[in-house]
PDB file of N, CA and C in Angstrom:
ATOM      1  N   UNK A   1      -2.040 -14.748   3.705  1.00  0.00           N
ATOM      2  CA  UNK A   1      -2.120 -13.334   3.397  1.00  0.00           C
ATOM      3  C   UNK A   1      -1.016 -12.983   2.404  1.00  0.00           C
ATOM      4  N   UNK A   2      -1.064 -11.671   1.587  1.00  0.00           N
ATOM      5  CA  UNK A   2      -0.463 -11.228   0.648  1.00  0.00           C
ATOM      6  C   UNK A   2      -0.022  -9.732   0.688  1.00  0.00           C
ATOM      7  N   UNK A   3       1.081  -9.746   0.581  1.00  0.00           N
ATOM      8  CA  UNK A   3       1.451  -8.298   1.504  1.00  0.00           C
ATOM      9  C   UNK A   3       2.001  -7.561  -0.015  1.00  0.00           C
ATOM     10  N   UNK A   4       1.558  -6.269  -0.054  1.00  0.00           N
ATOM     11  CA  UNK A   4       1.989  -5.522  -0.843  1.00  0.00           C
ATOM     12  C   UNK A   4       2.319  -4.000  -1.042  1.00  0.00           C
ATOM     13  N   UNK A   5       3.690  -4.070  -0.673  1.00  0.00           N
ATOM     14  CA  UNK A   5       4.698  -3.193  -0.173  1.00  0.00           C
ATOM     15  C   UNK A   5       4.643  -1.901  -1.204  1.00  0.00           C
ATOM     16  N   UNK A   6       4.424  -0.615  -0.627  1.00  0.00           N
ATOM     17  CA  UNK A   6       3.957   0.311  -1.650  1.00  0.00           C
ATOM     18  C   UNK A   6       4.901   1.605  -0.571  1.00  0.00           C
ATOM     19  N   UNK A   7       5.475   2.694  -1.296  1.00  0.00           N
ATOM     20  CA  UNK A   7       5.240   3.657  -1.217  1.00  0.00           C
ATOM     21  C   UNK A   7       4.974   5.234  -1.534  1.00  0.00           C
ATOM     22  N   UNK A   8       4.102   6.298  -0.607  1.00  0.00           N
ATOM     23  CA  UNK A   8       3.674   7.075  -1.439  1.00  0.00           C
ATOM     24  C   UNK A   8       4.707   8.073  -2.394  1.00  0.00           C
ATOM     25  N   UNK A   9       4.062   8.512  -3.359  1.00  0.00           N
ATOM     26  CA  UNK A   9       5.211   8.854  -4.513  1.00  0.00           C
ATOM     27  C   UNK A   9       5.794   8.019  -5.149  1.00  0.00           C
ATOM     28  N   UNK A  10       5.883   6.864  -5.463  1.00  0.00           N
ATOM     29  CA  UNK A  10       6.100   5.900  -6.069  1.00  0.00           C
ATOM     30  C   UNK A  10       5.018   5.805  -7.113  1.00  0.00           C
ATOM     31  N   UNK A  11       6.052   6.363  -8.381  1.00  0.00           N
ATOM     32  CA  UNK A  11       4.647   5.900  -9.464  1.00  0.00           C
ATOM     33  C   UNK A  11       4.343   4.743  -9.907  1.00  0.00           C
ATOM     34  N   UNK A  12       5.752   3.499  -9.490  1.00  0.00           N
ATOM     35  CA  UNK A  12       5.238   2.090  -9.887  1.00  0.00           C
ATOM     36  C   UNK A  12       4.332   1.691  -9.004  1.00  0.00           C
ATOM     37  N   UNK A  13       4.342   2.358  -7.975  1.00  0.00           N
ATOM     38  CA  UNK A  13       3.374   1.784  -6.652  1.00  0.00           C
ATOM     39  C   UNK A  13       1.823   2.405  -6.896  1.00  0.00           C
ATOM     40  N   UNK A  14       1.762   3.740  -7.529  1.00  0.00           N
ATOM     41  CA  UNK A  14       0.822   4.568  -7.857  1.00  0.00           C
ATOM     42  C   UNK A  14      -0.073   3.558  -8.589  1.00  0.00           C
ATOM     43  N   UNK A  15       0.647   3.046 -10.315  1.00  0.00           N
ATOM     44  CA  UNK A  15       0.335   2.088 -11.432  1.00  0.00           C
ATOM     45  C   UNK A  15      -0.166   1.403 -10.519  1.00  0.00           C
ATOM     46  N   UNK A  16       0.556   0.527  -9.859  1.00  0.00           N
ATOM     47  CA  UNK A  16      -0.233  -1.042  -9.386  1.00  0.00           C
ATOM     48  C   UNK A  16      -2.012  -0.605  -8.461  1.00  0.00           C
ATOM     49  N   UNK A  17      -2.122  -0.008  -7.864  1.00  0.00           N
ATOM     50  CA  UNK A  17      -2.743   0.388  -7.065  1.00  0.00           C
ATOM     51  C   UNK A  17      -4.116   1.117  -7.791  1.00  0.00           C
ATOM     52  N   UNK A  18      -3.773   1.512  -8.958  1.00  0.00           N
ATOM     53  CA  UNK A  18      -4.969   2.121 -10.155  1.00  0.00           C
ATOM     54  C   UNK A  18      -5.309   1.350 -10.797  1.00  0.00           C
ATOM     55  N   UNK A  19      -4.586   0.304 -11.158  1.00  0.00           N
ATOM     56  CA  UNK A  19      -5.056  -0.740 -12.072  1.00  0.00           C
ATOM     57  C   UNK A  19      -5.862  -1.576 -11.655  1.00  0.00           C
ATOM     58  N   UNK A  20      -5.218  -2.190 -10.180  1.00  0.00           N
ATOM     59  CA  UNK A  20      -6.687  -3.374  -9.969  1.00  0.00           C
ATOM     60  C   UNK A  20      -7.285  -2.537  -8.443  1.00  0.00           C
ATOM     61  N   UNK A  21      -8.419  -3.207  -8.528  1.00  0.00           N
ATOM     62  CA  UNK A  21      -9.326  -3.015  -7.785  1.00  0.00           C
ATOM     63  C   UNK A  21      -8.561  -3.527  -6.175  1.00  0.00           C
ATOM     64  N   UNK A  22      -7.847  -2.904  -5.439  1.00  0.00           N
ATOM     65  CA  UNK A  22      -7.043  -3.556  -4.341  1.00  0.00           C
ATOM     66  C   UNK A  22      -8.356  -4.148  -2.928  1.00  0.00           C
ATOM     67  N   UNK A  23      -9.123  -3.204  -3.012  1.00  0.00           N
ATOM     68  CA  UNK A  23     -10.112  -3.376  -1.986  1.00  0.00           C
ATOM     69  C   UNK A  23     -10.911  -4.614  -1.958  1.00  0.00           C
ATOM     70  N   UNK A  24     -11.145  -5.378  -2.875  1.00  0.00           N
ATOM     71  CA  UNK A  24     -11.610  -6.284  -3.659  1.00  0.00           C
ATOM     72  C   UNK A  24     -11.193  -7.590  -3.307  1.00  0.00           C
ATOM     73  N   UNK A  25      -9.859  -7.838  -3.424  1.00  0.00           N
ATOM     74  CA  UNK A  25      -8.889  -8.728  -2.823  1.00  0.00           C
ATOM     75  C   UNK A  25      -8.673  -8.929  -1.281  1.00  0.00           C
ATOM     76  N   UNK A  26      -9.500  -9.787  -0.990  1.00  0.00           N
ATOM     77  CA  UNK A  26      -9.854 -10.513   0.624  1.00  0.00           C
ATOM     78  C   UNK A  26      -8.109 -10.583   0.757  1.00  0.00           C
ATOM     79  N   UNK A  27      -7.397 -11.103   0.256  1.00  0.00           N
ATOM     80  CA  UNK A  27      -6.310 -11.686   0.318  1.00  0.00           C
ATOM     81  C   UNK A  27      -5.114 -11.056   0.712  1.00  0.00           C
ATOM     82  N   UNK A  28      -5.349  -9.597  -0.003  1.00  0.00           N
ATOM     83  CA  UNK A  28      -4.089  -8.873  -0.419  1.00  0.00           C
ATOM     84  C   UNK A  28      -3.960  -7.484   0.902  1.00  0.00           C
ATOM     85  N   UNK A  29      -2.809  -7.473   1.273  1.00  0.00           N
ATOM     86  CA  UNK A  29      -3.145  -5.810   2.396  1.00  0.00           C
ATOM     87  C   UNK A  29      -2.104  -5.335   2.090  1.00  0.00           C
ATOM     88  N   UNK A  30      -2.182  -4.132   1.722  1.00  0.00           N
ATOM     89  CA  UNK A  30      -1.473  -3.261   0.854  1.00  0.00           C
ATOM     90  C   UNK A  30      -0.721  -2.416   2.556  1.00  0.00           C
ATOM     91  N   UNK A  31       0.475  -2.023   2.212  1.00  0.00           N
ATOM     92  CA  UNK A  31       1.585  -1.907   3.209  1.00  0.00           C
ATOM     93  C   UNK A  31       2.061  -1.136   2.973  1.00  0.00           C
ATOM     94  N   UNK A  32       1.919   0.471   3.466  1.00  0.00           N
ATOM     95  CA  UNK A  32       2.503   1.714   3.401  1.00  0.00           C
ATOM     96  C   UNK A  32       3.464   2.260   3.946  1.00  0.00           C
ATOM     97  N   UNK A  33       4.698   1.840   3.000  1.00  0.00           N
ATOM     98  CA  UNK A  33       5.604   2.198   3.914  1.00  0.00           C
ATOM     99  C   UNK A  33       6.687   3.871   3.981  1.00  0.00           C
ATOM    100  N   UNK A  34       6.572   4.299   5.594  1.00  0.00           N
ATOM    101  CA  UNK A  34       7.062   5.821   5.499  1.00  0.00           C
ATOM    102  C   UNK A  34       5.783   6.169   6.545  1.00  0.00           C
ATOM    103  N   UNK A  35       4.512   5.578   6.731  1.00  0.00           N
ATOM    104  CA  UNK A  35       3.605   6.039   7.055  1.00  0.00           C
ATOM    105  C   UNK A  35       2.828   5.010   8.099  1.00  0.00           C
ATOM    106  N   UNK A  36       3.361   3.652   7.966  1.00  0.00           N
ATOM    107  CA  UNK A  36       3.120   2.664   8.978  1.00  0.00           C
ATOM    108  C   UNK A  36       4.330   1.873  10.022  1.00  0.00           C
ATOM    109  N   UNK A  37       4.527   2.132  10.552  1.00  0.00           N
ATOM    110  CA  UNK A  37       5.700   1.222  10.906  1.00  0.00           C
ATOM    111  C   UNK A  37       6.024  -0.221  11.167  1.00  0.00           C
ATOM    112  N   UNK A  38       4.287  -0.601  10.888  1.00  0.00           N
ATOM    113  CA  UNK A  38       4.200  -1.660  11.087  1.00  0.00           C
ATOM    114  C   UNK A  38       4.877  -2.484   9.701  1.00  0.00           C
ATOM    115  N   UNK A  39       4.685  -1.616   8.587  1.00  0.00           N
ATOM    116  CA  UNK A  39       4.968  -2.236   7.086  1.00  0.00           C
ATOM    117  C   UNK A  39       6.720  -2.639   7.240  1.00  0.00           C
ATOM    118  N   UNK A  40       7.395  -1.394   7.850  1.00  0.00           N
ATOM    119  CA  UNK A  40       8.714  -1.736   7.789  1.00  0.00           C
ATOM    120  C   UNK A  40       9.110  -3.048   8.499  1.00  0.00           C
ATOM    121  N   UNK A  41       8.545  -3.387   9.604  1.00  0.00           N
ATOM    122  CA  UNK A  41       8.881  -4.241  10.337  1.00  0.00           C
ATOM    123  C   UNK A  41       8.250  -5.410   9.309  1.00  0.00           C
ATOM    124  N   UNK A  42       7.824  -5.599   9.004  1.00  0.00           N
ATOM    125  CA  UNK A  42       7.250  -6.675   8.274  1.00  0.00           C
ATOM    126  C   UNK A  42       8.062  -6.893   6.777  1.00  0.00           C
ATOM    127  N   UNK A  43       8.252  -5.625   6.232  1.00  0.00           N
ATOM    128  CA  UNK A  43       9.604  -5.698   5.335  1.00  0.00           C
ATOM    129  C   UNK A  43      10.576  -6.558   5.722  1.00  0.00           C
ATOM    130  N   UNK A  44      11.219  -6.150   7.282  1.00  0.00           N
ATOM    131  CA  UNK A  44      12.324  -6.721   7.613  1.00  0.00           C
ATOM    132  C   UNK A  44      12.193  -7.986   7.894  1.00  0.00           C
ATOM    133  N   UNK A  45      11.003  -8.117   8.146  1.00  0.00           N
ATOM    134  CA  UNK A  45      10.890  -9.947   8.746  1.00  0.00           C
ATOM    135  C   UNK A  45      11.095 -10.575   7.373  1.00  0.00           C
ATOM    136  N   UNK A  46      10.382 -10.211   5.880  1.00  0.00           N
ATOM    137  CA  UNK A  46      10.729 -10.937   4.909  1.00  0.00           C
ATOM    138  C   UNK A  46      12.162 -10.957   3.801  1.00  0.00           C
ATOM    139  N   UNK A  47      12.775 -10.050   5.132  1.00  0.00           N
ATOM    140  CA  UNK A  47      14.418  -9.854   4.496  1.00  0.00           C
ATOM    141  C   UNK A  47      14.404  -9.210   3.222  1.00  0.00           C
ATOM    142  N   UNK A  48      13.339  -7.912   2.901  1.00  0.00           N
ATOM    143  CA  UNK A  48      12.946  -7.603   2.174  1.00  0.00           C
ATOM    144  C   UNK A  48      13.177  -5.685   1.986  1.00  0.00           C
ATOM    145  N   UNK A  49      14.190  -5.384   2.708  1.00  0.00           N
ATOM    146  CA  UNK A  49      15.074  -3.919   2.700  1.00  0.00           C
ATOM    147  C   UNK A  49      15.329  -3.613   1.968  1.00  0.00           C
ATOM    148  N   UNK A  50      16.512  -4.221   1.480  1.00  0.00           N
ATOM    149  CA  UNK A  50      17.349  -3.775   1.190  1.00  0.00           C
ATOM    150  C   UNK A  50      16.607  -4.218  -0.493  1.00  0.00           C
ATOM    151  N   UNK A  51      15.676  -4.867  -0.851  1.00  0.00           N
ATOM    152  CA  UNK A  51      15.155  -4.954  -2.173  1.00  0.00           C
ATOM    153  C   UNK A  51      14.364  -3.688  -2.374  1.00  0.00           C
ATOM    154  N   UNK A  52      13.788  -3.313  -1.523  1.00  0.00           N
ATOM    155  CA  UNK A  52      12.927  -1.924  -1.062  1.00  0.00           C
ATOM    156  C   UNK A  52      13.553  -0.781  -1.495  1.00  0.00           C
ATOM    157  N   UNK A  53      14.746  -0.756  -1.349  1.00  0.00           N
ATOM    158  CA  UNK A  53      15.715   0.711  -1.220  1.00  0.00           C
ATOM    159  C   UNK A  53      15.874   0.336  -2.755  1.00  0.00           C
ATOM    160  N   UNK A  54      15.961  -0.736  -3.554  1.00  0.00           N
ATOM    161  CA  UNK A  54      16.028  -0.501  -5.602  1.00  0.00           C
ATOM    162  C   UNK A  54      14.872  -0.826  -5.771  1.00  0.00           C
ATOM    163  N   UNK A  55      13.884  -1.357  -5.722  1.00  0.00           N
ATOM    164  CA  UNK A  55      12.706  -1.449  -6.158  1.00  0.00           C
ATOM    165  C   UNK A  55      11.442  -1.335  -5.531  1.00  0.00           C
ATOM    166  N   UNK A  56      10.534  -0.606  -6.072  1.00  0.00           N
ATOM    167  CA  UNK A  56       8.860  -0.775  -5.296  1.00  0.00           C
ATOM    168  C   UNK A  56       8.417  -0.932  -6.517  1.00  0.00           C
ATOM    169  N   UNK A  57       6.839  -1.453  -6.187  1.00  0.00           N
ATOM    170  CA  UNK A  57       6.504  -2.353  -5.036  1.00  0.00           C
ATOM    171  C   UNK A  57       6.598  -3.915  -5.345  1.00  0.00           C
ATOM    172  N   UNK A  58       6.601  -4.241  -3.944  1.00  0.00           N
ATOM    173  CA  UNK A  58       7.241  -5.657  -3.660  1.00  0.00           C
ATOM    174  C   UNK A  58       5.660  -6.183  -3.309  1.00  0.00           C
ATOM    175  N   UNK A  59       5.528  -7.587  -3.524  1.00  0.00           N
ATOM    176  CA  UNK A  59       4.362  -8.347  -3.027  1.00  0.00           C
ATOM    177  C   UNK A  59       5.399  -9.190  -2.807  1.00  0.00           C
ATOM    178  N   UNK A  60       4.686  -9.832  -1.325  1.00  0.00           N
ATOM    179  CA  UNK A  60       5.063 -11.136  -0.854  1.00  0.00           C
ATOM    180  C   UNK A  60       4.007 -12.096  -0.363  1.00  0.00           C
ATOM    181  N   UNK A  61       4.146 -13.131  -0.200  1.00  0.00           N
ATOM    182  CA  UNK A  61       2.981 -14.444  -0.422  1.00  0.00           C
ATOM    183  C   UNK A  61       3.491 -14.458   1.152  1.00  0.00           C
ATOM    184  N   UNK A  62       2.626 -14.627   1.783  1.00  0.00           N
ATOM    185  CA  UNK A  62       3.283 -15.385   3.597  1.00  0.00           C
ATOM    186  C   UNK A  62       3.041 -16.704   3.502  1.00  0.00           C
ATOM    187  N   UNK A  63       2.272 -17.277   2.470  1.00  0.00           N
ATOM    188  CA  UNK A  63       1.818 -18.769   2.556  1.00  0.00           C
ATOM    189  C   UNK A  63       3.436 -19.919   1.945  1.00  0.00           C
ATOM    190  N   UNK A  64       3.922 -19.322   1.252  1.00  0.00           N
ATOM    191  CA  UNK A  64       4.999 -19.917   1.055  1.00  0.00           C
ATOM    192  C   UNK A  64       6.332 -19.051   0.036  1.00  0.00           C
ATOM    193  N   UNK A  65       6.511 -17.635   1.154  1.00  0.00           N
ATOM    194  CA  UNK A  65       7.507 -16.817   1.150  1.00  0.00           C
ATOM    195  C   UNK A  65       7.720 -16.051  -0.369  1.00  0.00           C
ATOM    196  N   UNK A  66       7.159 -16.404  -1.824  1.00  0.00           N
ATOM    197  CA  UNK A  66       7.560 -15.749  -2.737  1.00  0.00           C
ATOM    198  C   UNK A  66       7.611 -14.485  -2.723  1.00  0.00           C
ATOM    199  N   UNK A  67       8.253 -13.740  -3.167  1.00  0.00           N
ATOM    200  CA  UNK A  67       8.731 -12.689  -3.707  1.00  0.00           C
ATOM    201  C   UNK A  67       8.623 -12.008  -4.865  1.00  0.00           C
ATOM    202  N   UNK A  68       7.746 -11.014  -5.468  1.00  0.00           N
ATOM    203  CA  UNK A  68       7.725 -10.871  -6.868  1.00  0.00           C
ATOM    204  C   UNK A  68       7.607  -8.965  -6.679  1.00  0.00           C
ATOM    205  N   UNK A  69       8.398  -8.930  -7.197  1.00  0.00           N
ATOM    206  CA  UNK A  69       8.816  -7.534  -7.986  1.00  0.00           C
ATOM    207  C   UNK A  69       8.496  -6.471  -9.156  1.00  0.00           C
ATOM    208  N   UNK A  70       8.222  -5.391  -9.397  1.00  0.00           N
ATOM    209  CA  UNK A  70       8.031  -4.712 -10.550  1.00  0.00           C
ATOM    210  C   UNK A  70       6.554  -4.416 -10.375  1.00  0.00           C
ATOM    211  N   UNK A  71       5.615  -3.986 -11.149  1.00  0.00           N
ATOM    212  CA  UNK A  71       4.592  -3.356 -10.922  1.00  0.00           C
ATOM    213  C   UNK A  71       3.550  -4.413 -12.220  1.00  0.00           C
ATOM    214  N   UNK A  72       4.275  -4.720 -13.291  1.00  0.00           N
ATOM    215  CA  UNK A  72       3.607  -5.418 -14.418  1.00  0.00           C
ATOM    216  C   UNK A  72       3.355  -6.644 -13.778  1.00  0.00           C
ATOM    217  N   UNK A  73       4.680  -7.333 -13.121  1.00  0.00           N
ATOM    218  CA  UNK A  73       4.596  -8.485 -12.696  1.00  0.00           C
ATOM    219  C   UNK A  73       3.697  -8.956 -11.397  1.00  0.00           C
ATOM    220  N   UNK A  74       3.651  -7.580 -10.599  1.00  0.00           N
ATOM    221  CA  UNK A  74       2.880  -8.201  -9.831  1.00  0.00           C
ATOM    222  C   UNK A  74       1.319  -7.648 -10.102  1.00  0.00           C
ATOM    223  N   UNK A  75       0.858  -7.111 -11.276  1.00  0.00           N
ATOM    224  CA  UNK A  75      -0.407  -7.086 -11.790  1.00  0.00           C
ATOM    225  C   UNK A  75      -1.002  -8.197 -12.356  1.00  0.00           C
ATOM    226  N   UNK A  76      -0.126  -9.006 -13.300  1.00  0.00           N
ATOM    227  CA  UNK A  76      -0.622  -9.991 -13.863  1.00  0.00           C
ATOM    228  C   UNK A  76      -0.303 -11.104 -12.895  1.00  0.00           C
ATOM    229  N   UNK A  77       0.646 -11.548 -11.640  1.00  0.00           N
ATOM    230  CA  UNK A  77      -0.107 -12.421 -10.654  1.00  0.00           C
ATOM    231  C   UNK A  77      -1.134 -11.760 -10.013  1.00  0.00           C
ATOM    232  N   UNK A  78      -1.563 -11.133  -9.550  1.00  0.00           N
ATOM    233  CA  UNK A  78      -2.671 -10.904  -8.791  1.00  0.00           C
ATOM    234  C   UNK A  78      -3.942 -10.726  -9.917  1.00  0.00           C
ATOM    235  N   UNK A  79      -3.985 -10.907 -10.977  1.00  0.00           N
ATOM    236  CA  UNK A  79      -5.121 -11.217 -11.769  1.00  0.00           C
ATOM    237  C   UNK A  79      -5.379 -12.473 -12.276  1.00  0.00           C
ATOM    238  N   UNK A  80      -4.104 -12.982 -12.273  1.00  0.00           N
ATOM    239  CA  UNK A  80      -3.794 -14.928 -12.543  1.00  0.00           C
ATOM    240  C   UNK A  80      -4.368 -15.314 -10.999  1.00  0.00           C
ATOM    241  N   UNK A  81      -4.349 -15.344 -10.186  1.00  0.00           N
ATOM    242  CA  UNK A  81      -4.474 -15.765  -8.996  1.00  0.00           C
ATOM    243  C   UNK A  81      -5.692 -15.318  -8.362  1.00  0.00           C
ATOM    244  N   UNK A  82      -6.276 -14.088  -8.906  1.00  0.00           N
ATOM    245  CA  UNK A  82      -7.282 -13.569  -7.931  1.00  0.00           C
ATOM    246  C   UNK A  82      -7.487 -13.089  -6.923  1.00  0.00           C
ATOM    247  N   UNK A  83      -6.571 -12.949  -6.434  1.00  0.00           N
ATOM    248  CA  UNK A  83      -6.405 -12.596  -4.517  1.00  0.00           C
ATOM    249  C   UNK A  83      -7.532 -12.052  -3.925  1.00  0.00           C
TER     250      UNK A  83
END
């Protein structure tokens, strides 16, 4: 699974989320955080806070922990990859 850390009012989170088709992606579960609590906890399991508090949104891979940042960057992996 592919977790992708969003929250609302966030216009980089807004961008990512308009651009590709998220529903589409078997792969990907988009993670609202402020509004789930489940997202935070799952933030914290990927030691992924305190990146949260300077940047959204975050995607993380659970298959082998990557981390990728910014809204461009994680558009063009998730179109390289397909999720």
């Amino acid at each position: 699974m592919t977790y992708l850390f969003t929250k609302q009012g966030c216009g980089k989170c807004d961008w990512i989320k308009n651009k590709l088709d998220l529903a589409t992606m078997d792969n990907v579960q988009v993670m609202q955080l402020g509004e789930d609590p489940e997202a935070l906890a799952m933030l914290a399991y990927y030691e992924c806070v305190t990146l949260a508090e300077k940047m959204l949104p975050i995607l993380v891979e659970e298959e082998n922990g990557n981390v990728i940042t910014g809204a461009a960057l994680i558009r063009k992996y998730l179109e390289d990859h397909r999720c």
